[in-house]
Each structure stands twice: as C-alpha cells, then as structure tokens.
C-alpha atoms as a PDB file:
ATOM      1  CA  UNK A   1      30.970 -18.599   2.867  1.00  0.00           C
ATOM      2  CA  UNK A   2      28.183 -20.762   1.644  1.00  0.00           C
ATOM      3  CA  UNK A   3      26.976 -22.421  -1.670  1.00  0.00           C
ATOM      4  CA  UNK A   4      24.042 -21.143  -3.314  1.00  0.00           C
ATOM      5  CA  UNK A   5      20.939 -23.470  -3.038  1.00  0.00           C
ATOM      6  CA  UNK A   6      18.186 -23.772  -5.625  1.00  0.00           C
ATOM      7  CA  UNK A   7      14.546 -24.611  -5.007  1.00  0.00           C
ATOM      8  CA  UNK A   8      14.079 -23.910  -0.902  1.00  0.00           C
ATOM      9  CA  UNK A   9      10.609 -24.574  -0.442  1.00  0.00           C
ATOM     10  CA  UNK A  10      10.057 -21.537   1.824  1.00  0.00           C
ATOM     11  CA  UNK A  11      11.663 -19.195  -1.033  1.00  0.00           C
ATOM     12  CA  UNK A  12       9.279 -20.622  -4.110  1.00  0.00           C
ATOM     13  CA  UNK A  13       6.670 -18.185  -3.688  1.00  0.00           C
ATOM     14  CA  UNK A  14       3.781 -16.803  -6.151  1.00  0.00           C
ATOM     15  CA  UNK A  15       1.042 -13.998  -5.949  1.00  0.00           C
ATOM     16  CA  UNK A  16      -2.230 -14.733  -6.622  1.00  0.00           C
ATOM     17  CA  UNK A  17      -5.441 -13.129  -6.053  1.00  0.00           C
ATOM     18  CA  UNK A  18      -6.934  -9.738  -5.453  1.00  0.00           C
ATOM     19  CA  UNK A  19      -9.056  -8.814  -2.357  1.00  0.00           C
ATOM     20  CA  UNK A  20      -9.950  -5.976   0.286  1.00  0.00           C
ATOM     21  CA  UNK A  21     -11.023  -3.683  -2.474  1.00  0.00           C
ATOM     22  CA  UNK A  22     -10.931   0.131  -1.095  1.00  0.00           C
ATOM     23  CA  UNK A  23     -12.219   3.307  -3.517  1.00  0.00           C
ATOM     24  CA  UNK A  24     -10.961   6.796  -2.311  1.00  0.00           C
ATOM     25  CA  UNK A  25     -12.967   9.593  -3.335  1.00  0.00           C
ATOM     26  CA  UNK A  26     -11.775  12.780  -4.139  1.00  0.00           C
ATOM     27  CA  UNK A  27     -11.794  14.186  -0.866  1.00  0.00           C
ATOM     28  CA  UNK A  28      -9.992  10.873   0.598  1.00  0.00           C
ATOM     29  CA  UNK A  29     -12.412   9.290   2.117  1.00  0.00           C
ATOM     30  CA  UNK A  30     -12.755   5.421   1.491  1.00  0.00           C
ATOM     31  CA  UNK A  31     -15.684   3.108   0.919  1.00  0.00           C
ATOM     32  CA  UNK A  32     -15.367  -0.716  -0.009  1.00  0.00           C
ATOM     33  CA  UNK A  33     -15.503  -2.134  -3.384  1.00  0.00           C
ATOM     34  CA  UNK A  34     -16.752  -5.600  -3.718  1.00  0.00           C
ATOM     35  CA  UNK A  35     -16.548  -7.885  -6.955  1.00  0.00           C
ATOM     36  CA  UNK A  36     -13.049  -6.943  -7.643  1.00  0.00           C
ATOM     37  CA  UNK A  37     -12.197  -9.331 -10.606  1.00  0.00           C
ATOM     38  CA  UNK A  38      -8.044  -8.297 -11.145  1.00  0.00           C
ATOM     39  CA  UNK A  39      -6.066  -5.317 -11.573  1.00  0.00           C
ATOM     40  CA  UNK A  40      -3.841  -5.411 -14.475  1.00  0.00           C
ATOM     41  CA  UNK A  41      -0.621  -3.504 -14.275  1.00  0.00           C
ATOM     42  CA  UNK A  42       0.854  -2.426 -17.562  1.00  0.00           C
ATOM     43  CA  UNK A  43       3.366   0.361 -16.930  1.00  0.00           C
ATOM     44  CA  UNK A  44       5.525  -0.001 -19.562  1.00  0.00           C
ATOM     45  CA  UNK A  45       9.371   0.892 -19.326  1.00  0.00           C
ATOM     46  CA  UNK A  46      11.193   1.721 -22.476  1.00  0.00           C
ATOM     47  CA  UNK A  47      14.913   1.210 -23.525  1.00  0.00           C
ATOM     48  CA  UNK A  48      16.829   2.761 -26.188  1.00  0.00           C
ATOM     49  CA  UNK A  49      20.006   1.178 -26.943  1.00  0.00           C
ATOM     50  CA  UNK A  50      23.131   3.583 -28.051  1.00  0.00           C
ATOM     51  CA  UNK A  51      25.804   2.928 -30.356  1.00  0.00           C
ATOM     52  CA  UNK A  52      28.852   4.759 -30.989  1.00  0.00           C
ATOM     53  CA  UNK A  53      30.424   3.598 -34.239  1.00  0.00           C
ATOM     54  CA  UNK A  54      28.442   0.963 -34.821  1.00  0.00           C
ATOM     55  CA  UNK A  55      29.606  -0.395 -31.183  1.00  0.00           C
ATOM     56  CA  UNK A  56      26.702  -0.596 -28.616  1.00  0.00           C
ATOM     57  CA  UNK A  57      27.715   0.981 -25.300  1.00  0.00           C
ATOM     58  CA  UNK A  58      25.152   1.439 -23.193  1.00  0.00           C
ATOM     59  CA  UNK A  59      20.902   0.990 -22.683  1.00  0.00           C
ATOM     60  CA  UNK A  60      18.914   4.069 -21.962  1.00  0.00           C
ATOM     61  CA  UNK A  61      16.029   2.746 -20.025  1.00  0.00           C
ATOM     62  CA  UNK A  62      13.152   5.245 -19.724  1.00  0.00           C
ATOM     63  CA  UNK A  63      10.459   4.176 -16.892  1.00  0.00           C
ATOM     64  CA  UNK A  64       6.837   4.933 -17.477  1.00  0.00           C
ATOM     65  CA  UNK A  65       4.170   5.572 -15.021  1.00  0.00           C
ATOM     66  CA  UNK A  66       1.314   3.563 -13.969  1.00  0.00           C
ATOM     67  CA  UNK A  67      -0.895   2.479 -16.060  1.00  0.00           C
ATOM     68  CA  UNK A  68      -3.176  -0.548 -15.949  1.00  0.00           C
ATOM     69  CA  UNK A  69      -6.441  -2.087 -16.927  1.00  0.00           C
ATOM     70  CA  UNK A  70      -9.122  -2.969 -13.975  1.00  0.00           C
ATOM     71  CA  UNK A  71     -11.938  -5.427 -13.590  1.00  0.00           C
ATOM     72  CA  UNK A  72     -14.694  -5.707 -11.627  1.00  0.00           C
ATOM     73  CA  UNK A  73     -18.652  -7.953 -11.671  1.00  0.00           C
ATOM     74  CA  UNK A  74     -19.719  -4.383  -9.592  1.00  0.00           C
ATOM     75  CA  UNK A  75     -18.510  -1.188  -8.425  1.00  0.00           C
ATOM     76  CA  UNK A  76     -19.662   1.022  -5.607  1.00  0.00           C
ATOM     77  CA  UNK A  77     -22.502   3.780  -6.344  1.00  0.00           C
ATOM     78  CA  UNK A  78     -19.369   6.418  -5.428  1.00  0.00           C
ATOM     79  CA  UNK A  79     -17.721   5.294  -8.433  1.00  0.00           C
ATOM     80  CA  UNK A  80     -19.906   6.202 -10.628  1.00  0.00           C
ATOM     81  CA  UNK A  81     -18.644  10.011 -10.460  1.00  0.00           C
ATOM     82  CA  UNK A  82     -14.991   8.505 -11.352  1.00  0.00           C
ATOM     83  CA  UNK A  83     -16.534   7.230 -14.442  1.00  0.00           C
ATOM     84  CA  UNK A  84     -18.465  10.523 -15.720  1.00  0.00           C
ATOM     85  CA  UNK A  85     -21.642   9.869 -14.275  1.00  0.00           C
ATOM     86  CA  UNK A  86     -23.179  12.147 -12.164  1.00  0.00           C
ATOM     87  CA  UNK A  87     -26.825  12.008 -10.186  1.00  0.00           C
ATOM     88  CA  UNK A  88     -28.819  15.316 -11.082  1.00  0.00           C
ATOM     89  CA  UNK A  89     -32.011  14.126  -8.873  1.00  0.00           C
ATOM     90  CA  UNK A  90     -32.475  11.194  -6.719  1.00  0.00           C
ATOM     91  CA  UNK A  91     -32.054   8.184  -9.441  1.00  0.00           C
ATOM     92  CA  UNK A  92     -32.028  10.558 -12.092  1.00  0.00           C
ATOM     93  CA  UNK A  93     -28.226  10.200 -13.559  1.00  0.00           C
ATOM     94  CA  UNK A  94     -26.527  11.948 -16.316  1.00  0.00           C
ATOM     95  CA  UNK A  95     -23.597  10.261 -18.312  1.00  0.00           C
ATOM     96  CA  UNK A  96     -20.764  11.563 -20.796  1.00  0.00           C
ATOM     97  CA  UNK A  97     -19.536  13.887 -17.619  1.00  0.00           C
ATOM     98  CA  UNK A  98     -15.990  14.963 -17.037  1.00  0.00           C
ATOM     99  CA  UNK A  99     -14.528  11.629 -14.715  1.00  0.00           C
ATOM    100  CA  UNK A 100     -13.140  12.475 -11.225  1.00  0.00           C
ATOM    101  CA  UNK A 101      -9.737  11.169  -9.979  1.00  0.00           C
ATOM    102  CA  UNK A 102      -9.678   8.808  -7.264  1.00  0.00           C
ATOM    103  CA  UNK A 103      -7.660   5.902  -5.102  1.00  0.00           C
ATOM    104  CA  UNK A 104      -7.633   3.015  -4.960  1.00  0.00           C
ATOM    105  CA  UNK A 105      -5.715   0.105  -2.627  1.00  0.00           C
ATOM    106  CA  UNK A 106      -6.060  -4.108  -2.616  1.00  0.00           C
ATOM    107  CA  UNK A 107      -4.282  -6.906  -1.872  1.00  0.00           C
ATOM    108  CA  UNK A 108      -2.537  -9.700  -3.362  1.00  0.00           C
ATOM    109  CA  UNK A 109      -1.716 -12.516  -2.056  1.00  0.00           C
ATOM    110  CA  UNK A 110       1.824 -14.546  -1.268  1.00  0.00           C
ATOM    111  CA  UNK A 111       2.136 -18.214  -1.265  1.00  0.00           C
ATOM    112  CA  UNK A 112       5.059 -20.625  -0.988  1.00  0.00           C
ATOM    113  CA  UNK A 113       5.809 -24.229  -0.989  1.00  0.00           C
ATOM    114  CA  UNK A 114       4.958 -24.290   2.649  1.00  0.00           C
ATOM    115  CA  UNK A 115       1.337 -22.174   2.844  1.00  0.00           C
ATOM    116  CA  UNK A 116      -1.164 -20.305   0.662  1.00  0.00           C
ATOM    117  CA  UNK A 117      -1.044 -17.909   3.019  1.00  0.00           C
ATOM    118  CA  UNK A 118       2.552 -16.580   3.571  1.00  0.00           C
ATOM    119  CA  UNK A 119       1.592 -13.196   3.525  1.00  0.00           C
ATOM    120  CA  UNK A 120       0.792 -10.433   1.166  1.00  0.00           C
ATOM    121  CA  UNK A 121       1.054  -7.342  -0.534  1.00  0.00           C
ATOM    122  CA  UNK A 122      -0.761  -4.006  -0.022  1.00  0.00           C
ATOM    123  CA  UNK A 123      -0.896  -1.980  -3.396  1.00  0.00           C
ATOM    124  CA  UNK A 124      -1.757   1.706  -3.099  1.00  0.00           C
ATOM    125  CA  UNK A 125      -2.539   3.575  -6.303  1.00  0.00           C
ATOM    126  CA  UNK A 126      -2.659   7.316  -6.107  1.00  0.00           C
ATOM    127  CA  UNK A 127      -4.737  10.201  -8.350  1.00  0.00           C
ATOM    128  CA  UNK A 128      -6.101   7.522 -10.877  1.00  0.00           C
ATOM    129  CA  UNK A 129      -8.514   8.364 -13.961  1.00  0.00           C
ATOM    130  CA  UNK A 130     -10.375   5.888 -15.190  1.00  0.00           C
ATOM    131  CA  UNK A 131     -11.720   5.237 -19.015  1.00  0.00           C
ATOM    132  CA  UNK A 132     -14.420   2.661 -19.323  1.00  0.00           C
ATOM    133  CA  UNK A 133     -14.451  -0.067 -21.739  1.00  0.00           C
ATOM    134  CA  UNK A 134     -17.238  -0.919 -24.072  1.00  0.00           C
ATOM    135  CA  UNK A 135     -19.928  -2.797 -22.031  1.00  0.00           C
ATOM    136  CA  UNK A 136     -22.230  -5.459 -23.933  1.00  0.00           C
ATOM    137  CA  UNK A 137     -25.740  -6.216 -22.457  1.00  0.00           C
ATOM    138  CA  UNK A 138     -27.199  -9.485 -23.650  1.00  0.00           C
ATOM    139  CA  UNK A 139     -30.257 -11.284 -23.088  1.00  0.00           C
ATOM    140  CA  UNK A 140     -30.775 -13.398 -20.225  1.00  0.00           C
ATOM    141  CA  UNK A 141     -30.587 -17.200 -20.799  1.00  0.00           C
ATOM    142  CA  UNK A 142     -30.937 -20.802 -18.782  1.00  0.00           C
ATOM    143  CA  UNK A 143     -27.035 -19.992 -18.055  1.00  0.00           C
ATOM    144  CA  UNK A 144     -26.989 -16.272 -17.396  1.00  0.00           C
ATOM    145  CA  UNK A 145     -23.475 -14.307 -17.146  1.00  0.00           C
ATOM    146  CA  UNK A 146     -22.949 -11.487 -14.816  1.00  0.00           C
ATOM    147  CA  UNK A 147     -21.525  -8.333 -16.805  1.00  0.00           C
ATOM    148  CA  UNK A 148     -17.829  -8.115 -16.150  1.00  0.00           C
ATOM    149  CA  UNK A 149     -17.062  -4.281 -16.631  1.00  0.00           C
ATOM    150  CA  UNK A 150     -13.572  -2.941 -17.415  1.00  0.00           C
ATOM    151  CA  UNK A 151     -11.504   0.248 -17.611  1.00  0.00           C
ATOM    152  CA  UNK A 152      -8.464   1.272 -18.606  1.00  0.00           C
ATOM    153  CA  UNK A 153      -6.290   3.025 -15.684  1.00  0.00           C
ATOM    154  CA  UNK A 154      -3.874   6.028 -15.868  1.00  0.00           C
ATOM    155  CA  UNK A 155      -2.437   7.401 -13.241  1.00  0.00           C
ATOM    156  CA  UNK A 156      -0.470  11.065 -12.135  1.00  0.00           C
ATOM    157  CA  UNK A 157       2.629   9.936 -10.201  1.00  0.00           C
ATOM    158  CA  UNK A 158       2.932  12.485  -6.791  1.00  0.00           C
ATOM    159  CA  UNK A 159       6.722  13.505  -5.460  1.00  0.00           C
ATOM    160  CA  UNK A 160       7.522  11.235  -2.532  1.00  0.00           C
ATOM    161  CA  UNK A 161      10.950  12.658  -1.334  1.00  0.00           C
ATOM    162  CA  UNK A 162      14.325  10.866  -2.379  1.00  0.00           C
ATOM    163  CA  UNK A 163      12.772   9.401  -5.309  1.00  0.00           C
ATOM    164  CA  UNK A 164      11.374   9.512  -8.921  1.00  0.00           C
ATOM    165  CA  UNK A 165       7.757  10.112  -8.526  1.00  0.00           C
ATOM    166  CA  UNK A 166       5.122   7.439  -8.521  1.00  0.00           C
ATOM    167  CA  UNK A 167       1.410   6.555  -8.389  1.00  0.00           C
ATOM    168  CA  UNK A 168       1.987   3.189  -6.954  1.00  0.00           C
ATOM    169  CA  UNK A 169       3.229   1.647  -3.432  1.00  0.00           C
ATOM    170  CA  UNK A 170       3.444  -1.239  -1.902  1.00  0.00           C
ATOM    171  CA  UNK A 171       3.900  -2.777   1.580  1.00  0.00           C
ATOM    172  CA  UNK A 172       5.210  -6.259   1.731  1.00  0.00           C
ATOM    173  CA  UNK A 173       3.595  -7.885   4.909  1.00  0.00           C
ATOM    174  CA  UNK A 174       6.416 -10.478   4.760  1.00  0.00           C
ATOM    175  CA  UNK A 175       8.952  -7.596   5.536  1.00  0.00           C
ATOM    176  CA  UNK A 176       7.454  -4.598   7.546  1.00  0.00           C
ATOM    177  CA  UNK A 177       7.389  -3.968  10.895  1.00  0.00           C
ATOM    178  CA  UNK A 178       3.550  -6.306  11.769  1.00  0.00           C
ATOM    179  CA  UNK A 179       2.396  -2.701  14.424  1.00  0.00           C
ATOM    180  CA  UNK A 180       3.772  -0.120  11.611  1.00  0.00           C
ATOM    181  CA  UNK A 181       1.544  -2.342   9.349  1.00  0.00           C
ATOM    182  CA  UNK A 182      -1.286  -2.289  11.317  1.00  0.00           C
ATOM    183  CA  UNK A 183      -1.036   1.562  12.045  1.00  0.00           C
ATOM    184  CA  UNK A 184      -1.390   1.797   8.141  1.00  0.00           C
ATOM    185  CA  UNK A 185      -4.187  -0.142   7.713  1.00  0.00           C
ATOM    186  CA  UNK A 186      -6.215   1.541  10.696  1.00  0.00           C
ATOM    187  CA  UNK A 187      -5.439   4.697   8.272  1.00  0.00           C
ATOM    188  CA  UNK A 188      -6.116   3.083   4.948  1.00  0.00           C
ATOM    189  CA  UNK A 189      -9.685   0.722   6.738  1.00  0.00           C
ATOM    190  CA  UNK A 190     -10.252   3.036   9.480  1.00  0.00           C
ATOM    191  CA  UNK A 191     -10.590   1.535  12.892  1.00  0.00           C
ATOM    192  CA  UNK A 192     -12.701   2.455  16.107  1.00  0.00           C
ATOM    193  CA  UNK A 193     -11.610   6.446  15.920  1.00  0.00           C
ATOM    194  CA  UNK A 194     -11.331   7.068  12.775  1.00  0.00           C
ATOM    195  CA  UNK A 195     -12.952   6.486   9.150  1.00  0.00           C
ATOM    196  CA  UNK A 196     -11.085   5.579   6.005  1.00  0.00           C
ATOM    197  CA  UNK A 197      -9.232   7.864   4.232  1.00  0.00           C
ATOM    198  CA  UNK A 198      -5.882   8.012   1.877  1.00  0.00           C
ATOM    199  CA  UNK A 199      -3.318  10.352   3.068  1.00  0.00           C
ATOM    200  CA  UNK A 200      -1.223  12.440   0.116  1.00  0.00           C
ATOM    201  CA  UNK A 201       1.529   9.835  -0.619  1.00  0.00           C
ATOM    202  CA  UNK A 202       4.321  12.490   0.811  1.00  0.00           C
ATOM    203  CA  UNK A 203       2.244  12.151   4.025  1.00  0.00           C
ATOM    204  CA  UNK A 204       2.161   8.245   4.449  1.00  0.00           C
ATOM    205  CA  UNK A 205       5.521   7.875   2.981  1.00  0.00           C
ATOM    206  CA  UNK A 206       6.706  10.603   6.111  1.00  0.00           C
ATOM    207  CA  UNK A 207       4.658   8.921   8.662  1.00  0.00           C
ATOM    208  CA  UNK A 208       6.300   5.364   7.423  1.00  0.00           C
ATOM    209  CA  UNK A 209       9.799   7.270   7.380  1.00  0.00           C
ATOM    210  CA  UNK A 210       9.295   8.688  10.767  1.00  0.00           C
ATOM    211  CA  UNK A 211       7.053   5.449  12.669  1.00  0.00           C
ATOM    212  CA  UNK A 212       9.207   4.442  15.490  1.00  0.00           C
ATOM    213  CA  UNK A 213       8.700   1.343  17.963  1.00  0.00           C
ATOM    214  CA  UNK A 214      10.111   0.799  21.244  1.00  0.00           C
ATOM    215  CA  UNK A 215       9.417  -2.151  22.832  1.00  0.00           C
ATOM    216  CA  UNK A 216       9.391  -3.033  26.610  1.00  0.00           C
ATOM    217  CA  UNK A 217       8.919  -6.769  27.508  1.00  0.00           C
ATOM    218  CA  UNK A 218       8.243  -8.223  31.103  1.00  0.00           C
ATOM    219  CA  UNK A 219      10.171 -11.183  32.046  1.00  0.00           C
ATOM    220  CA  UNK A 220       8.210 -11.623  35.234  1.00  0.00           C
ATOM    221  CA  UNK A 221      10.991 -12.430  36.964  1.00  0.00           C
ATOM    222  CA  UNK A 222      11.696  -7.917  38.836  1.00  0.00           C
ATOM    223  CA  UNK A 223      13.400  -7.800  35.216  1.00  0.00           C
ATOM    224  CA  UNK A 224      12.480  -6.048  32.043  1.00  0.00           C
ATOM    225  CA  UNK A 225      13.904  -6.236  28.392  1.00  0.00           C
ATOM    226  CA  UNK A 226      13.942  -3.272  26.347  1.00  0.00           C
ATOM    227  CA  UNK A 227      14.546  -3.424  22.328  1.00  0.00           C
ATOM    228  CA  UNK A 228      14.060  -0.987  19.307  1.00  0.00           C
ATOM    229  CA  UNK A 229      14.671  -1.536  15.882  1.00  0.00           C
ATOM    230  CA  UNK A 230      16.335   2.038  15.618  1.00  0.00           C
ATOM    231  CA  UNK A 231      19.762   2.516  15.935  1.00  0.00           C
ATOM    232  CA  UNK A 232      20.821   4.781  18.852  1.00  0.00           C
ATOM    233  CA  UNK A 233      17.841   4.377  21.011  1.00  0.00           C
ATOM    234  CA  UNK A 234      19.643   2.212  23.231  1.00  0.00           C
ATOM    235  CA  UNK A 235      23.378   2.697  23.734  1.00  0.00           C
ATOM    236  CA  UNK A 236      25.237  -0.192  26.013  1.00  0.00           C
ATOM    237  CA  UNK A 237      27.617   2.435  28.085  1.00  0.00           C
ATOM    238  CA  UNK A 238      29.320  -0.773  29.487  1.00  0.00           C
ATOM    239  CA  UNK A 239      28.623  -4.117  30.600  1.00  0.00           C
ATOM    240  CA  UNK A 240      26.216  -3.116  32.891  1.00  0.00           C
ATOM    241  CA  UNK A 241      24.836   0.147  31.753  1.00  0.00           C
ATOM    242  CA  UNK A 242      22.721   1.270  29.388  1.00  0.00           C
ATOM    243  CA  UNK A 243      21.534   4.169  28.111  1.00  0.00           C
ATOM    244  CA  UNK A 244      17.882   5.425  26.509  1.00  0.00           C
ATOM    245  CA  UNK A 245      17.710   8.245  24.363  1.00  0.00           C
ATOM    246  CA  UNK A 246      13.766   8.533  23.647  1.00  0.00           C
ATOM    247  CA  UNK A 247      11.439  10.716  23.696  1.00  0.00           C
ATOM    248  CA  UNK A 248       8.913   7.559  25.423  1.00  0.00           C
ATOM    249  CA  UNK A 249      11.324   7.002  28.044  1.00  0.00           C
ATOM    250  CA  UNK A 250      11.943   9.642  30.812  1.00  0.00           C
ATOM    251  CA  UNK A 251      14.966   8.800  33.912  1.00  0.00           C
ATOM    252  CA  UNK A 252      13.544   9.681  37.125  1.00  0.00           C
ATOM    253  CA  UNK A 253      16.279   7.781  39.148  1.00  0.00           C
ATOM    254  CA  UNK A 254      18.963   5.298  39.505  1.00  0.00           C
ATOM    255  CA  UNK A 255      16.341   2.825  39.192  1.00  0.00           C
ATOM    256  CA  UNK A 256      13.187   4.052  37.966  1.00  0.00           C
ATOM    257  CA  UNK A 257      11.842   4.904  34.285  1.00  0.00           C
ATOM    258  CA  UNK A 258       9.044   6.006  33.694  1.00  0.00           C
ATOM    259  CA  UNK A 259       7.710   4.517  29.770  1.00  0.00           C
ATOM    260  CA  UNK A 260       4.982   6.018  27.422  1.00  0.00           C
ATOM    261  CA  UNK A 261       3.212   5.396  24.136  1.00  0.00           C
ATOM    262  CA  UNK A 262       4.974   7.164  21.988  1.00  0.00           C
ATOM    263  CA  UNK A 263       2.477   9.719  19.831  1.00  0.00           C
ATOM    264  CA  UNK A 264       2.122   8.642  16.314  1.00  0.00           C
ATOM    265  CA  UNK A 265       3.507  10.987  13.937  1.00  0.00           C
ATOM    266  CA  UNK A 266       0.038  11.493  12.040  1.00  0.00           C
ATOM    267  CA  UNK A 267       0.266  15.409  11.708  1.00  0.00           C
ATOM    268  CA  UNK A 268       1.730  13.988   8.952  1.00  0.00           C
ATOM    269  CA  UNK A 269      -1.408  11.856   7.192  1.00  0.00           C
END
C-alpha cells in the first residue's frame, strides 16, 4: 500500500511539436514531406444522455472517426494528385480532378520535468482524403510571408482485429519494445533493403501482434543469460533447469544450443 503522490517531475509530461513528415501514395510507397506546420485532430465523439421517467440512467457515447485539419509552408510534388491535381504533360497540370487517398505518419514529441526529449509518439493515419482550404496569394512586401496552405482531413477507418475500426495508430516510444520499434520504422522510413512503404493496418497491427524477441546476453565469464518478454519461452523445470521452447533455439545436447535470428513475421506487411 502506498499514498498517491501529486506532481512527480518525471510524470508531468506534454507533447509538443510535429516532425518526420512521411506521404504514402496510393500504392504505399512513401516519400518525405517537409514544412509540416501541425496536424489538427478533431474526431469528434458524441454522447446522448437517456432518461427514463425523467431520471437519467445512463450516457450513450457514440465515437466518430478521424477527422482533422492539416498544415503545411510546402508539400511534396506527389501530393499534388491527393489534392485533385494531376500533370497531363511535363509541367503542364490540370486542377478540379477527383483527389486520391493516401497516408500519412509524423511524430510528436514527449517532454517532462526532467527533458524535452523523453520520447515520442508515432501517429499513423490510414486511407485519408484531403479537401483544400481557400489559399490567398498576396503581393510581396519588405516583410514577405510564406503561404501556409491547409486542408481539411477525413479519413476511412480499416478493421484491425479485436477492435472497432480506425484510421489512426499510435506507438508510444516511452512504452514499446526500442527493436520492435525500430523494425517499424525500417518499414514505415525504409532502411538499407528496403524502401518506404505503409503496410494495410491489419498487416502491421499482425506483425506488431506476432513480433517476438529473444534475447541472449554474454556474461563473459563461460556463462550466458537468456530472457524474453513472452511468457512460456523459458520455463524454469527446477532450480537448475531450464527449458526453451522457440523456434530460434534448437537442443543439440546436454550442453550445447545452437541460437538464431528469429525471421520477422513480414509475410504479414
């Protein structure tokens, strides 16, 4: 038993900011977007109270999909398509063109008491169509203002498994595994094998689901330590025995393992 305690400077945190811009095309693949002003979210969630005579006895509370408002000082040429604009010849472009759906991901960032940089989130927004606001050209002056363009976001939520379906994700870097985070991110940036693409969200959310790390640590001393953050992988038989049950780990005698990467699930993505 404890006592609650207020204000724990680790524990006042804030978000603030919006970087590491990424646009998804249709077909998945991913191209930065620079000049990333903010990303308003404004899903709205109803609630209809109900009365039974004249008694209130419960809130119905209907939960509305993404929705959102997003600004930028520039946009990648590959967005233009998203907005209704399409290029007939080279630098010949035609506007008032049905707008394709797209992705998008950013991050925000976490502070606290301690550090600006305690971490952050990773938003992932799925089959977004985007309406642009009015834009206003003005003459140029001593104190010239870049154009700060704007749309209004909607979004078509996609099943996920277990769940209501959504549009929007998040990974909190404060709380997920640091290697299944970095897997995600070689996905979502691309790394040295493989471009950047967005996997359907019933993909990612299966390869999260299924992403599995067992660890194997050299003491240096003719002794390892092995851990897992799975139950069941490693089973203490008795004080001194142990057993493995993984597929990375095959017995080849009383004292010899033999231990392998394990094969990331990405049939999945």
């Amino acid at each position: 038993m404890s006592t609650l305690v207020w204000h724990k400077v680790e524990e006042s945190t804030y978000e603030a900011g919006v970087s590491k811009g990424v646009l998804y095309k249709p077909d998945g693949t991913g191209v930065p977007w620079n000049g990333l002003i903010s990303m308003e979210d404004g899903t709205t969630t109803d609630l209809e109270p109900l009365y039974f005579d004249g008694v209130k006895y419960d809130d119905v509370v209907t939960v509305g999909d993404f929705s959102g408002v997003l600004r930028a000082y520039t946009y990648p040429d590959e967005f233009l398509a998203c907005e209704g604009i399409v290029e007939d010849q080279t630098g010949f472009q035609l506007t008032a063109q049905a707008p394709r759906k797209f992705g998008l991901s950013y991050q925000t960032k976490i502070g606290d008491g301690i550090s600006q940089d305690a971490g952050y989130k990773l938003h992932v927004l799925y089959n977004l169509t985007a309406v642009p606001a009015q834009k206003t050209y003005q003459t140029i002056s001593d104190s010239p203002e870049a154009v700060e363009f704007e749309w209004q976001i909607t979004a078509i939520p996609e099943e996920v498994g277990y769940y209501r379906p959504t549009a929007h994700v998040i990974f909190d870097s404060r709380r997920i595994d640091p290697f299944l985070l970095a897997d995600v991110e070689a996905v979502l940036y691309g790394d040295d094998e493989r471009e950047a693409m967005l996997p359907t969200l019933q993909g990612l959310a299966a390869f999260v689901r299924k992403w599995e790390r067992f660890v194997v640590i050299d003491n240096g001393d003719g002794t390892w330590t092995a851990g897992s953050g799975l139950e069941g992988v490693i089973t203490m038989l008795d004080a001194n025995r142990f057993q493995i049950n993984t597929e990375t780990a095959t017995y080849l005698s009383t004292d010899e393992y033999q231990l392998e990467s394990s094969e990331k699930n990405e049939e999945d993505l």
